[in-house]
C-alpha atoms as a PDB file:
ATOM      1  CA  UNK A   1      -8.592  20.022  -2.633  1.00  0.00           C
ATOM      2  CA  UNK A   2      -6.336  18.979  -5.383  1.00  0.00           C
ATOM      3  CA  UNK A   3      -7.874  15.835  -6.657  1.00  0.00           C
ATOM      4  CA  UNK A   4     -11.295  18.300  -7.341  1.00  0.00           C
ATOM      5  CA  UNK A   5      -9.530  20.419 -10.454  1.00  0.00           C
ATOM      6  CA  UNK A   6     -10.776  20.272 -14.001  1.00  0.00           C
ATOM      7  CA  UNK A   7      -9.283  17.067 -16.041  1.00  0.00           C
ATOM      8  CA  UNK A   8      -5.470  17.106 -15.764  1.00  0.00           C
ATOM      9  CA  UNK A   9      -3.166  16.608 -18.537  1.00  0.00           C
ATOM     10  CA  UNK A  10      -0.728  13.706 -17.997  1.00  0.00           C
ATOM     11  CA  UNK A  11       2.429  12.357 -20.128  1.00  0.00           C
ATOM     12  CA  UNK A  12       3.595   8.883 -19.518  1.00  0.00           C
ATOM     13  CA  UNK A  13       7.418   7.902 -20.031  1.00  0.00           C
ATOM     14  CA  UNK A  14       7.511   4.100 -19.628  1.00  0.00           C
ATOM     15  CA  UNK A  15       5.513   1.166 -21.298  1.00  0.00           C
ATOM     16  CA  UNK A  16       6.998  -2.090 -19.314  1.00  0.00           C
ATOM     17  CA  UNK A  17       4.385  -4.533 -17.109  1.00  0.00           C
ATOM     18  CA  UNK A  18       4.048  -1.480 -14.447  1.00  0.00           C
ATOM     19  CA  UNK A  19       3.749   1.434 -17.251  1.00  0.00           C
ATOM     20  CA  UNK A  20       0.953  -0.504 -18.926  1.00  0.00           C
ATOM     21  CA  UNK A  21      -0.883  -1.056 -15.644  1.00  0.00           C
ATOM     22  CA  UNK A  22      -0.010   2.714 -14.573  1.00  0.00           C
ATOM     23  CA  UNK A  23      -1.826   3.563 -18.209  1.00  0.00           C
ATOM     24  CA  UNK A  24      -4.592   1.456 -17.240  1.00  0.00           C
ATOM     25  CA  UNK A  25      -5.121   3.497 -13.984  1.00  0.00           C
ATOM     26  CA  UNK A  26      -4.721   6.743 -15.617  1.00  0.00           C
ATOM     27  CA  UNK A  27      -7.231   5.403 -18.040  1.00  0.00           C
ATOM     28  CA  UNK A  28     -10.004   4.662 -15.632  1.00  0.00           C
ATOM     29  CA  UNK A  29      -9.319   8.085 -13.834  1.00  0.00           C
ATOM     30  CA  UNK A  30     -12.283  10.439 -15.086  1.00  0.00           C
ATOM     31  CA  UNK A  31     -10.238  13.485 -13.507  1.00  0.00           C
ATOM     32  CA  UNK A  32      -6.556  12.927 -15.257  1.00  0.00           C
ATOM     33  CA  UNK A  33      -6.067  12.483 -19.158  1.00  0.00           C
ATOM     34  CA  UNK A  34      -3.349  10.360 -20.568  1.00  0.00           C
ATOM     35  CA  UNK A  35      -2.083  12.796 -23.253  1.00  0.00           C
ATOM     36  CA  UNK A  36       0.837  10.356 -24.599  1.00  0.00           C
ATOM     37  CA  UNK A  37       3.070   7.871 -23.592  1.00  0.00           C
ATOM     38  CA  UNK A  38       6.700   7.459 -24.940  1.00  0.00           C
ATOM     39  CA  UNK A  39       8.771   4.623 -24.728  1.00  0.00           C
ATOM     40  CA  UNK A  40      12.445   4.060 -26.274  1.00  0.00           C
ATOM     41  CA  UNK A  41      11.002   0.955 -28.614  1.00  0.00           C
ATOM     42  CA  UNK A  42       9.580   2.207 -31.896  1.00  0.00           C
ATOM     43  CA  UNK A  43       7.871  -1.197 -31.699  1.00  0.00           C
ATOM     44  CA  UNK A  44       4.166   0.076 -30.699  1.00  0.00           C
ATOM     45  CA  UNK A  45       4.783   3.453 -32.167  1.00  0.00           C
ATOM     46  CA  UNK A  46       1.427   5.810 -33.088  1.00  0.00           C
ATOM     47  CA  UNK A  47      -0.198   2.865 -31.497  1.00  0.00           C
ATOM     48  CA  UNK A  48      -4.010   3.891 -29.416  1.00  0.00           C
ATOM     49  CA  UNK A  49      -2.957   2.995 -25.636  1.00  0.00           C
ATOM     50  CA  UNK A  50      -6.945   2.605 -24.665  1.00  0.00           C
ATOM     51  CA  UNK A  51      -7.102   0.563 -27.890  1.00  0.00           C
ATOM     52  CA  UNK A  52      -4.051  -1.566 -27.272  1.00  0.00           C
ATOM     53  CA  UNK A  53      -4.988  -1.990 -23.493  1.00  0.00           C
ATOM     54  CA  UNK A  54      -8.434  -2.906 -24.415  1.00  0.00           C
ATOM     55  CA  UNK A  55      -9.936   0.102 -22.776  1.00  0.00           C
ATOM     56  CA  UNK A  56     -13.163   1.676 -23.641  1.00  0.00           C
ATOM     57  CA  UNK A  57     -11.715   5.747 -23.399  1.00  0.00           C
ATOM     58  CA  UNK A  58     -12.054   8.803 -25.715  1.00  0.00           C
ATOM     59  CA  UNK A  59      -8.184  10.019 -24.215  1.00  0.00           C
ATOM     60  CA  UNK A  60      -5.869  10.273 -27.309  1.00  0.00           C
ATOM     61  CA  UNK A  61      -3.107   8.462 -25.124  1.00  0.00           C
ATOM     62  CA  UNK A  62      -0.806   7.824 -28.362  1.00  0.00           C
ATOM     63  CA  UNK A  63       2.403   6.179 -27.791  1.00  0.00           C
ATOM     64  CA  UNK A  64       5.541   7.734 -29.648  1.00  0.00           C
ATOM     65  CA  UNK A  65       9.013   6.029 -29.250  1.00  0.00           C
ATOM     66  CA  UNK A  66      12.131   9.174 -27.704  1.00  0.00           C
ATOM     67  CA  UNK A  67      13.815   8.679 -31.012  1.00  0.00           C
ATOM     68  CA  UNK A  68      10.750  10.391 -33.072  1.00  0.00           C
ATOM     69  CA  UNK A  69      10.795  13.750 -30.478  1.00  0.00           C
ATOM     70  CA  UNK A  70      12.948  16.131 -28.507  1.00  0.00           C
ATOM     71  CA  UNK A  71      10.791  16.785 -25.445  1.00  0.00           C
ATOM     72  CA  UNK A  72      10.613  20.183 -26.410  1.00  0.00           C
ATOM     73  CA  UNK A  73       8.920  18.931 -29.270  1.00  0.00           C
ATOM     74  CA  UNK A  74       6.526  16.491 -28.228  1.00  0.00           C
ATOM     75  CA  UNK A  75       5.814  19.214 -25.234  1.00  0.00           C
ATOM     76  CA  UNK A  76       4.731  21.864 -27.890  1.00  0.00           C
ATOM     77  CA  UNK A  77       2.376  19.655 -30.052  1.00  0.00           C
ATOM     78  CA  UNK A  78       1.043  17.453 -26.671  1.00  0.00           C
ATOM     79  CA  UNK A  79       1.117  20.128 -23.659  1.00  0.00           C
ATOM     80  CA  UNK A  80       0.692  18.333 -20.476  1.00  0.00           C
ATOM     81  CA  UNK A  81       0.286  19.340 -17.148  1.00  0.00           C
ATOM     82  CA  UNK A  82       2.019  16.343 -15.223  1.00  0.00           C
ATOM     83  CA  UNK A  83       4.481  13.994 -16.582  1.00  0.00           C
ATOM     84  CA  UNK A  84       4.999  10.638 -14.872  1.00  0.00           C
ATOM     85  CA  UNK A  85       8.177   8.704 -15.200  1.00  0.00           C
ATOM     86  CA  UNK A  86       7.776   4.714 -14.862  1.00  0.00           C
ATOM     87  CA  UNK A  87      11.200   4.093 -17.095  1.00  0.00           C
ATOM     88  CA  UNK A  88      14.614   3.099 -16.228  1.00  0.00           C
ATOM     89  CA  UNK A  89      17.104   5.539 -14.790  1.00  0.00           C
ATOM     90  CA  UNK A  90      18.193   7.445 -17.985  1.00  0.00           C
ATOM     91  CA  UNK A  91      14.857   8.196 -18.518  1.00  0.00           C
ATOM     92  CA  UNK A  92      15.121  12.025 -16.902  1.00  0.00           C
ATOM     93  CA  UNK A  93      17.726  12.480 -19.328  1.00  0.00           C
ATOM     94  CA  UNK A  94      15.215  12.558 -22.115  1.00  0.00           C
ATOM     95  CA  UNK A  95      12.239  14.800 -20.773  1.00  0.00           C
ATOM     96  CA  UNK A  96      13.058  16.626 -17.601  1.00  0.00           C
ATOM     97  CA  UNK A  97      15.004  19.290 -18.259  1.00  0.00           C
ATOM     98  CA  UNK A  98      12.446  20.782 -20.863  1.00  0.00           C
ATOM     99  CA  UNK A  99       9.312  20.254 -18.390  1.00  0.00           C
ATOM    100  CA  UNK A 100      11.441  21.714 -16.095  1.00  0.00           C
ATOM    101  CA  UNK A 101      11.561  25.069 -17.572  1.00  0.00           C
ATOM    102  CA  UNK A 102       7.957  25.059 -18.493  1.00  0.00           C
ATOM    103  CA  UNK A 103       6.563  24.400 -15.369  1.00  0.00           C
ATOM    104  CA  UNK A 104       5.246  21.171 -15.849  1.00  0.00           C
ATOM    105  CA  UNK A 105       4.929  18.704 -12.637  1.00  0.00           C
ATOM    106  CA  UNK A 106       7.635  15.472 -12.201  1.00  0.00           C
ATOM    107  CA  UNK A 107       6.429  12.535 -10.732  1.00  0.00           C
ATOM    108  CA  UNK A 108       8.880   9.708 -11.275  1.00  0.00           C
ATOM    109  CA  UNK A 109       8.580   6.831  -9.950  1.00  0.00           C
ATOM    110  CA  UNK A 110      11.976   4.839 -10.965  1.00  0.00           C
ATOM    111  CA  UNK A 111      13.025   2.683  -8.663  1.00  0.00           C
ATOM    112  CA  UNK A 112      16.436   3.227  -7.720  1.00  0.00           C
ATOM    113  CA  UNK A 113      19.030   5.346  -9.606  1.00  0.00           C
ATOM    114  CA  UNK A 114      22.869   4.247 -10.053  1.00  0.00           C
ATOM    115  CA  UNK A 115      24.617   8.062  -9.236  1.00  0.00           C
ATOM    116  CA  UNK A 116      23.434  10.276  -6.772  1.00  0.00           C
ATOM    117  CA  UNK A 117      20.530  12.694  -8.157  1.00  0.00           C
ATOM    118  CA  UNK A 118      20.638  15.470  -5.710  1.00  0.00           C
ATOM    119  CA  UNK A 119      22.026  17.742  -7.468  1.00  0.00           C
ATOM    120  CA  UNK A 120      19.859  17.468 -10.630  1.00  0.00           C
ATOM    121  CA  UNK A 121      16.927  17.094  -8.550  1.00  0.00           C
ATOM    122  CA  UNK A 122      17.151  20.315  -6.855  1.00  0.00           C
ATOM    123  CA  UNK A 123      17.776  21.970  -9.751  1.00  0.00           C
ATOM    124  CA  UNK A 124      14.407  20.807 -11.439  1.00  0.00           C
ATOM    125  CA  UNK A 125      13.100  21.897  -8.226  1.00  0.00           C
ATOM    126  CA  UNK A 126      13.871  25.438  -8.927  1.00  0.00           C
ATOM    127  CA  UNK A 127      11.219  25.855 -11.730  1.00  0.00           C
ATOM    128  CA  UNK A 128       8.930  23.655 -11.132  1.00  0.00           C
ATOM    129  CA  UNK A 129       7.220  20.745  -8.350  1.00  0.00           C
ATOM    130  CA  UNK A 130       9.540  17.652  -9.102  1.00  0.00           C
ATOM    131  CA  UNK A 131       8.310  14.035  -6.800  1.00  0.00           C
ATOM    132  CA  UNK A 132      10.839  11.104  -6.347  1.00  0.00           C
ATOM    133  CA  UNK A 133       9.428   8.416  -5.126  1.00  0.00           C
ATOM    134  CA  UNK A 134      11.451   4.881  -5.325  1.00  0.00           C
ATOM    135  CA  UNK A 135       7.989   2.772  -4.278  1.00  0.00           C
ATOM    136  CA  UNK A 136       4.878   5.533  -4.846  1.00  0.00           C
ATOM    137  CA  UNK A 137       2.319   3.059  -3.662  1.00  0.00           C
ATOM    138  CA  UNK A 138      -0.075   4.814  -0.972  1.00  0.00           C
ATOM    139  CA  UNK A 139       0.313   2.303   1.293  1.00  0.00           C
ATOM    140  CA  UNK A 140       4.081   2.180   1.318  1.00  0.00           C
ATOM    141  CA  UNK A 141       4.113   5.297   2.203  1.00  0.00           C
ATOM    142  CA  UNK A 142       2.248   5.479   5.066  1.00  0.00           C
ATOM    143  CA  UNK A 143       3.675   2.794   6.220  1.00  0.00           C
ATOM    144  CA  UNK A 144       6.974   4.316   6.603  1.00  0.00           C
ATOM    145  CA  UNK A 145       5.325   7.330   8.323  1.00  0.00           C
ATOM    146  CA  UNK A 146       4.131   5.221  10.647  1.00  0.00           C
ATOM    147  CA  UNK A 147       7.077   3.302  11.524  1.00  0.00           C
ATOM    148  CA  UNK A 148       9.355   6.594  11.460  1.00  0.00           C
ATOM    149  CA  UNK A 149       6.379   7.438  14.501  1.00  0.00           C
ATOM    150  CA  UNK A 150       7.000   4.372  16.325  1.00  0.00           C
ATOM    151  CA  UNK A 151      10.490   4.683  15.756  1.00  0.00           C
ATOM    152  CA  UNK A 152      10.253   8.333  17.444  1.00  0.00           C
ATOM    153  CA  UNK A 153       8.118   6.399  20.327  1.00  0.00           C
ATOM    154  CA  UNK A 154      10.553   3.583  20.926  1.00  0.00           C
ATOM    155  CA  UNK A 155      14.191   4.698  19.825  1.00  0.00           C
ATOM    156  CA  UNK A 156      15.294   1.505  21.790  1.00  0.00           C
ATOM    157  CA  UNK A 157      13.612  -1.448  19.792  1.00  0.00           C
ATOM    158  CA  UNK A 158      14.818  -3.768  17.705  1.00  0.00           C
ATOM    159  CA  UNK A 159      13.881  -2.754  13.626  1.00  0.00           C
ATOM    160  CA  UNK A 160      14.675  -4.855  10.958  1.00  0.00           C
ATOM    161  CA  UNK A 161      13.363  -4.278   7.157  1.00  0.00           C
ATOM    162  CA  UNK A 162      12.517  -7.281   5.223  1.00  0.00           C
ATOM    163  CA  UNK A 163      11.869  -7.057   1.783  1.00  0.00           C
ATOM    164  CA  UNK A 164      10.518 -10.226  -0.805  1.00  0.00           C
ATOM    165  CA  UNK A 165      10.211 -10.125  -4.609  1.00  0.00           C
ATOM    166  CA  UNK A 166      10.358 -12.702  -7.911  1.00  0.00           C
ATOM    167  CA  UNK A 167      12.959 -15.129  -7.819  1.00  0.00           C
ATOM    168  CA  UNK A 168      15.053 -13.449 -10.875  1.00  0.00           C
ATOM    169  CA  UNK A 169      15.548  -9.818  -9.045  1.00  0.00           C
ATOM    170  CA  UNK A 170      18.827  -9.287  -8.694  1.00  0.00           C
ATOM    171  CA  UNK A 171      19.296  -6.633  -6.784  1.00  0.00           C
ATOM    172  CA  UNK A 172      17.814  -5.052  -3.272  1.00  0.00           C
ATOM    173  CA  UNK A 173      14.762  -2.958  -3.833  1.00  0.00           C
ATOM    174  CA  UNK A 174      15.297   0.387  -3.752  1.00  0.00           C
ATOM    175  CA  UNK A 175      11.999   0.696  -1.804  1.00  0.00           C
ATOM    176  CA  UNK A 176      13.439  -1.453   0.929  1.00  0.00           C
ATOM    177  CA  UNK A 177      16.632   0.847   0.871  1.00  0.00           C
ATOM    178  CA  UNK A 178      14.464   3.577   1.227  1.00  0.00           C
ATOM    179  CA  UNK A 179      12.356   2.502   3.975  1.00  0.00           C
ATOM    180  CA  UNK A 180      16.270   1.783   5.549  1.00  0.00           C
ATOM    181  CA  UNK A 181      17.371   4.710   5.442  1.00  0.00           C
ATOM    182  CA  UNK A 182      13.858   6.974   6.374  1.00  0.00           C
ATOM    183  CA  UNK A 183      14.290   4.433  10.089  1.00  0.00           C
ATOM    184  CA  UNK A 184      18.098   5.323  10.335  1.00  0.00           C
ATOM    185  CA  UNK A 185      19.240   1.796   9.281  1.00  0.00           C
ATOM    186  CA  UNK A 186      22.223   0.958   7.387  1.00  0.00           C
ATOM    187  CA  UNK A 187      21.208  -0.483   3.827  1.00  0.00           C
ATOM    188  CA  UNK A 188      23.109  -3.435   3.995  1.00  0.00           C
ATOM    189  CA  UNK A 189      21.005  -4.558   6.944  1.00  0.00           C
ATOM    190  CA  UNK A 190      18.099  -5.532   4.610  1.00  0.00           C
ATOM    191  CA  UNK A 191      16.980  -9.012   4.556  1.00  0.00           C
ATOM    192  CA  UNK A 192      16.221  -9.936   1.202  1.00  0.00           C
ATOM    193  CA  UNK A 193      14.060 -13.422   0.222  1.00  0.00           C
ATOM    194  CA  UNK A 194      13.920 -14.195  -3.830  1.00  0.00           C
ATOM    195  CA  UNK A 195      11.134 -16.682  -4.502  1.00  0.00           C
ATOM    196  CA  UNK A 196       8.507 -17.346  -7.664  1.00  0.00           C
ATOM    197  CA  UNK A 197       6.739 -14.413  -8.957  1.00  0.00           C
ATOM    198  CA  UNK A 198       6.392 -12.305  -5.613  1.00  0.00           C
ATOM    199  CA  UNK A 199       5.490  -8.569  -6.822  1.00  0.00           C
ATOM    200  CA  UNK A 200       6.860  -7.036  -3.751  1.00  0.00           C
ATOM    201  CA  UNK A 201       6.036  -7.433   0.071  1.00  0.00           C
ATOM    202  CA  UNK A 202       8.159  -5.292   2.102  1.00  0.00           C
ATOM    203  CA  UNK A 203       8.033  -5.720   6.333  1.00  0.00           C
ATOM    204  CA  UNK A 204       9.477  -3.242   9.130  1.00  0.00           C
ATOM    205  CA  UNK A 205       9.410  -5.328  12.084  1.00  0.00           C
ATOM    206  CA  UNK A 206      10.288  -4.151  15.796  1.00  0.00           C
ATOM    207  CA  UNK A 207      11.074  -6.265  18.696  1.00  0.00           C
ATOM    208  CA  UNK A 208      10.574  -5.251  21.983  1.00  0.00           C
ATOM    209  CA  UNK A 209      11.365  -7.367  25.122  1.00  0.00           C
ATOM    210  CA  UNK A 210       7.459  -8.652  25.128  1.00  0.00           C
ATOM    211  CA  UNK A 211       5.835  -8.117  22.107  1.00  0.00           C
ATOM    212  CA  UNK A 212       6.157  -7.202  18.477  1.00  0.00           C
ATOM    213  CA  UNK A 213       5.070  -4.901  15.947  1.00  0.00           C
ATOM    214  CA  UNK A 214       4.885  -5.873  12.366  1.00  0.00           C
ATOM    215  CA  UNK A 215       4.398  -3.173  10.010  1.00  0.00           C
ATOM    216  CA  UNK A 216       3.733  -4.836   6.181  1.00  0.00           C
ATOM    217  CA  UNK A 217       2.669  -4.028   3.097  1.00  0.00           C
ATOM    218  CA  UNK A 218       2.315  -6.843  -0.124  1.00  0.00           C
ATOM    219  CA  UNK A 219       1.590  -4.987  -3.794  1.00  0.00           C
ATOM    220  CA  UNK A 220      -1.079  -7.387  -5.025  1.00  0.00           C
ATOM    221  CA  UNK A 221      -1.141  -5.480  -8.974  1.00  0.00           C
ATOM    222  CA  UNK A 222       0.616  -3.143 -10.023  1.00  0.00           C
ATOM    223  CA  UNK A 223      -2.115  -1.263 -10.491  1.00  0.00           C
ATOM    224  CA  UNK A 224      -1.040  -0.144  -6.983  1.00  0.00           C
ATOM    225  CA  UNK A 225       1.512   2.136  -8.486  1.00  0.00           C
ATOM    226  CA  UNK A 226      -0.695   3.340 -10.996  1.00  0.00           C
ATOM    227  CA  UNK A 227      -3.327   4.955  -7.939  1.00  0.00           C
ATOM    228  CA  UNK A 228       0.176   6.372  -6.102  1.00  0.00           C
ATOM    229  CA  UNK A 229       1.653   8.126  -8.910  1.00  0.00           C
ATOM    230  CA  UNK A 230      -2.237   9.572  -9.537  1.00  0.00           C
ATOM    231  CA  UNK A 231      -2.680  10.534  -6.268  1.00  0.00           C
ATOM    232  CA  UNK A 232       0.922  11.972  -6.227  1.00  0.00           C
ATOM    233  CA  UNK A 233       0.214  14.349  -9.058  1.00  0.00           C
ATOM    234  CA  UNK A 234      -3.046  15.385  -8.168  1.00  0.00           C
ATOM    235  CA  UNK A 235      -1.673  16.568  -4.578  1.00  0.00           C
ATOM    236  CA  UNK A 236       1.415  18.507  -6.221  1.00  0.00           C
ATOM    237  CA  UNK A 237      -1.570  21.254  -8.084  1.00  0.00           C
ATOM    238  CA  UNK A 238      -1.126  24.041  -6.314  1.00  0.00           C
ATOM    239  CA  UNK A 239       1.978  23.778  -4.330  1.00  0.00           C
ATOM    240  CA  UNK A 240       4.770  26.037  -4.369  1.00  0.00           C
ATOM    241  CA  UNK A 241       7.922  24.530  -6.582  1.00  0.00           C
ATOM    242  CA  UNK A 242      10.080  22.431  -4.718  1.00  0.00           C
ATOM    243  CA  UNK A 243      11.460  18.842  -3.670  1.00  0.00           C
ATOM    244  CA  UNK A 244       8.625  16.511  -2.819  1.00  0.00           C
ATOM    245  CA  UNK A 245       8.876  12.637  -1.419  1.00  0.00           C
ATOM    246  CA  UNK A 246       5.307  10.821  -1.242  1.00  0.00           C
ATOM    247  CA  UNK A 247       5.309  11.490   2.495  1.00  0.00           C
ATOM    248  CA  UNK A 248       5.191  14.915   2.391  1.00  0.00           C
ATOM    249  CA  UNK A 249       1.954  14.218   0.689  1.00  0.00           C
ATOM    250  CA  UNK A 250       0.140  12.334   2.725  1.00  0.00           C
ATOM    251  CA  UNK A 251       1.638  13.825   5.960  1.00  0.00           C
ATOM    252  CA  UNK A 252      -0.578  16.615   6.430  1.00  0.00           C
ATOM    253  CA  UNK A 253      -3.747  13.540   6.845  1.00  0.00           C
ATOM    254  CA  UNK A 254      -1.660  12.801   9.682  1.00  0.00           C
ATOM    255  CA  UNK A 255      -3.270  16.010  11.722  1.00  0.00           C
ATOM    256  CA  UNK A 256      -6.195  16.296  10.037  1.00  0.00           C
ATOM    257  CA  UNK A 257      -9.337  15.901  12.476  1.00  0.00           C
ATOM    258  CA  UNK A 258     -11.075  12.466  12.506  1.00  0.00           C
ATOM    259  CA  UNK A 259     -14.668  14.469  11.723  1.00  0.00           C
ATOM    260  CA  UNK A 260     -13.193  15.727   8.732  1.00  0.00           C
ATOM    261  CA  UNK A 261     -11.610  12.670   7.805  1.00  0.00           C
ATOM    262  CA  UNK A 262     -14.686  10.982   7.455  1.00  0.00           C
ATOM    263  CA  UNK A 263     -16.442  13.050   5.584  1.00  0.00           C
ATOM    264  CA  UNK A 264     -13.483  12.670   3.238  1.00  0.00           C
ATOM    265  CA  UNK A 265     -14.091   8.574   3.828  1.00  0.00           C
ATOM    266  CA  UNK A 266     -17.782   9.046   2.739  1.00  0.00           C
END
């Protein structure tokens, strides 16, 4: 499988709360190295990530701010074999076209964008394997997978998507919008609650005449992200260039055989 190649080569575009703890992951991950990370701050710049996050780690993981490098580049001195995205929505702009063209893997993880990406998305897809995911967390996933099988099972039931987060988030999750839309439900039927410093705890509920299903996931660290986009770019060696959600990932454990399963388990 995937996750059993020699040491990947990863580039991280991103350094907020979740690109620090998505570093931190990367760091602890004796399989993937964290090559670089670039952020648009110079503040930080030539900076040791394992030395800034306090990690004990021999990966060069040097952070250098978009202003100092075209991606073309930073891509020639720093090869890498994955990049993962954990910026804002203008992010792309700065690095995927060039990894594009040489092949290297897109995982981004940005939340929501403001324009339709389709178009560019597919295009990236031409040359190489590009991943959107708007929540990459493992769990989130499967829990839509699941819920798009019980929607299958009982077209007839009630669904309604609840998501929580801090109290200053403004807008609706794009995660929620996304679980929305992967159930057939229109986005502004998302019940939102704003409160403290909730993470993110998203619920698909569905009410049938004498019981209910609750289907819900709560990020505890954002760590959480950091295993997801891992996992997501480990699973994308070896596949044929294309389009890729998180799902289409972990789908194929779906019909895997429970014997086989837990030997994976063990």
């Amino acid at each position: 499988m995937a996750w059993h190649q020699p040491t990947m080569k990863v580039g991280l575009i991103g350094f907020g709360k979740t690109g620090r703890s998505v570093a931190s992951v990367i760091l602890d991950n004796p399989d993937v190295s964290l090559e670089w990370v670039v952020r648009r701050s110079t503040r930080l710049e030539h900076r040791s990530v394992p030395e800034y996050l306090g990690v004990d780690s021999t990966e060069p993981g040097l952070i250098y701010s978009s202003s100092e490098f075209t991606a073309a580049q930073l891509l020639d001195r720093h090869p890498v074999d994955a990049i993962i995205d954990f910026s804002s929505p203008d992010g792309v702009n700065y690095y995927a076209d060039e990894a594009a063209t040489r092949g290297v893997s897109i995982v981004c993880a940005v939340s929501k964008f403001h324009w339709d990406m389709s178009v560019r998305f597919d295009r990236w897809a031409c040359s190489t394997r590009m991943l959107w995911s708007p929540n990459i967390t493992i769990g989130i996933n499967f829990m839509l997978l699941a819920a798009q099988t019980l929607r299958t099972i009982a077209p007839c039931a009630d669904v309604e998507v609840v998501e929580e987060h801090f109290k200053s988030k403004a807008e609706v999750s794009g995660t929620a919008l996304r679980l929305a839309d992967g159930l057939g439900l229109e986005p502004h039927s998302v019940k939102v609650i704003r409160a403290g410093g909730i993470i993110g705890t998203h619920e698909i509920l569905f009410g049938f005449p004498f019981q209910t299903v609750r289907l819900r996931h709560e990020s505890i660290s954002r760590e959480a992200f950091g295993d997801g986009a891992v996992f997501a770019a480990q699973h994308l060696v070896g596949l044929p260039n294309g389009f890729y959600r998180m799902e289409d990932l972990l789908l194929p454990y779906f019909s895997r055989p429970a014997a086989e399963l837990s030997q994976v388990v063990a």
